[in-house]
C-alpha atoms as a PDB file:
ATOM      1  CA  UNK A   1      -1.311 -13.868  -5.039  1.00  0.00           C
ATOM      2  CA  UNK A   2      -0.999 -10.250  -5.414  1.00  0.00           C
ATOM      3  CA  UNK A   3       1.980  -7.550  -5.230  1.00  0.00           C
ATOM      4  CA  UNK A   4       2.226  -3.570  -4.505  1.00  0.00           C
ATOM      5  CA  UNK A   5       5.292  -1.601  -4.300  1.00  0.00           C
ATOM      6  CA  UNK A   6       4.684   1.446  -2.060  1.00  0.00           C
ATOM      7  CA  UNK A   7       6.785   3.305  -3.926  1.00  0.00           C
ATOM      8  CA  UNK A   8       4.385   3.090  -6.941  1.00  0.00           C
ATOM      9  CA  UNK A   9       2.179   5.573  -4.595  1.00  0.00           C
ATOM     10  CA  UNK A  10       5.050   7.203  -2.663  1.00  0.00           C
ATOM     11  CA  UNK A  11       8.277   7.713  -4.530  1.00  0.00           C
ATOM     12  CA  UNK A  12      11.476   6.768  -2.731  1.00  0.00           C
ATOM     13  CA  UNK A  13       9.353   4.616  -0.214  1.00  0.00           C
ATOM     14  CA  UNK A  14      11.091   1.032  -0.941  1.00  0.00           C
ATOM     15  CA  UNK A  15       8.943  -1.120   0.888  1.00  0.00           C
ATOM     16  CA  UNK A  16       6.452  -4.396  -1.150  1.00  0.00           C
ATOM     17  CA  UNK A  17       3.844  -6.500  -0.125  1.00  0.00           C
ATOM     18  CA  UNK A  18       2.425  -9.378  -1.787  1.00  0.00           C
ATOM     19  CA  UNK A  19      -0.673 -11.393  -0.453  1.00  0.00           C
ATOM     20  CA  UNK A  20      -4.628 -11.573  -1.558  1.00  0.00           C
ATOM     21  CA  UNK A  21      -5.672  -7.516  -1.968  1.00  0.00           C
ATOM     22  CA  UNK A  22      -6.849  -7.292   1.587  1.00  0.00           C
ATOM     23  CA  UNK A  23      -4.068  -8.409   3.195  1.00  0.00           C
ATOM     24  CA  UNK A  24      -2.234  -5.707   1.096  1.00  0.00           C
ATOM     25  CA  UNK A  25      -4.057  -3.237   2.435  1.00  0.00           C
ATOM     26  CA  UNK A  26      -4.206  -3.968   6.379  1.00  0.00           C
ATOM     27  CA  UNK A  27      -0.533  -3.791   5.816  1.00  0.00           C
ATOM     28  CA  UNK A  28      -0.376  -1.145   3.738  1.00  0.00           C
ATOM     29  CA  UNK A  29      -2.860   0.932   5.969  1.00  0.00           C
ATOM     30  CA  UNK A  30      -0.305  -0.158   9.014  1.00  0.00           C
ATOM     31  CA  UNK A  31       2.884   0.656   6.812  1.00  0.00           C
ATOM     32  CA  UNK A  32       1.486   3.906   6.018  1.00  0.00           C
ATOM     33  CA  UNK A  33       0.750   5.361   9.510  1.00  0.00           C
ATOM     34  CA  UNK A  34       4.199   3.785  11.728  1.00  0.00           C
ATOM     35  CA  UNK A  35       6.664   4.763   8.025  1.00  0.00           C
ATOM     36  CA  UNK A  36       4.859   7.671   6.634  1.00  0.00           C
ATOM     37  CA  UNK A  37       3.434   9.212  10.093  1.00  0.00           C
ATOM     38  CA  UNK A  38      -0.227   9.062   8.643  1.00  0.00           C
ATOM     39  CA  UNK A  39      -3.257   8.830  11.328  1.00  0.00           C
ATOM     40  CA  UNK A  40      -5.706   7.677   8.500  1.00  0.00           C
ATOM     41  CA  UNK A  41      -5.106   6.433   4.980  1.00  0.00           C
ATOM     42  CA  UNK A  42      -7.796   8.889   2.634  1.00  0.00           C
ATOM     43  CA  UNK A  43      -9.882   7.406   0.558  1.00  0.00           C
ATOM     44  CA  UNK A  44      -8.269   8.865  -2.575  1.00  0.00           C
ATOM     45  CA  UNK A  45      -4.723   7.057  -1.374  1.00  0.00           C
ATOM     46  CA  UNK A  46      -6.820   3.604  -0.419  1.00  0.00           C
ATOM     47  CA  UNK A  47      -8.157   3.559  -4.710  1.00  0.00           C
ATOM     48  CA  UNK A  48      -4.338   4.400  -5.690  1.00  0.00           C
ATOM     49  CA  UNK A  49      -3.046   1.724  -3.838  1.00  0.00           C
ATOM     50  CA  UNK A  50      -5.870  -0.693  -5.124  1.00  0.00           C
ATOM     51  CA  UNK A  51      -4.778   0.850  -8.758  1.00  0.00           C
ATOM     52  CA  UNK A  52      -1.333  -0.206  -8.243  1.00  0.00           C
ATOM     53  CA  UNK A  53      -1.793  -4.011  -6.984  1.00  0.00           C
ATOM     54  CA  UNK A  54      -0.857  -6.470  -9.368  1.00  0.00           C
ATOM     55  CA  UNK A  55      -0.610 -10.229  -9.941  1.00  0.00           C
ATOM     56  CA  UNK A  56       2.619 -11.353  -8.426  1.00  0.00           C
END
């Protein structure tokens, strides 16, 4: 199991997810366009998320 802490990526942004590394990031991709009013995730934010998963 995995872990990422979007405020790792975004300071002040509270939310966590933990689950295998693609689950992380359908949620994260989700999280990011209904909490942080993005249309698509960029590539550059998709690697800094992947950087900041870690073993839970």
């Amino acid at each position: 199991m995995k872990k990422f802490r979007c405020g790792d990526v975004v300071p002040g942004c509270t939310r966590a997810f933990t689950g295998s590394t693609d689950e992380i990031l359908l949620a994260v991709a989700a999280h990011a366009r209904a909490d942080h009013g993005l249309d698509e995730v960029p590539q550059e934010l998709v690697l800094q998320v992947r950087d900041a998963v870690v073993d839970a």
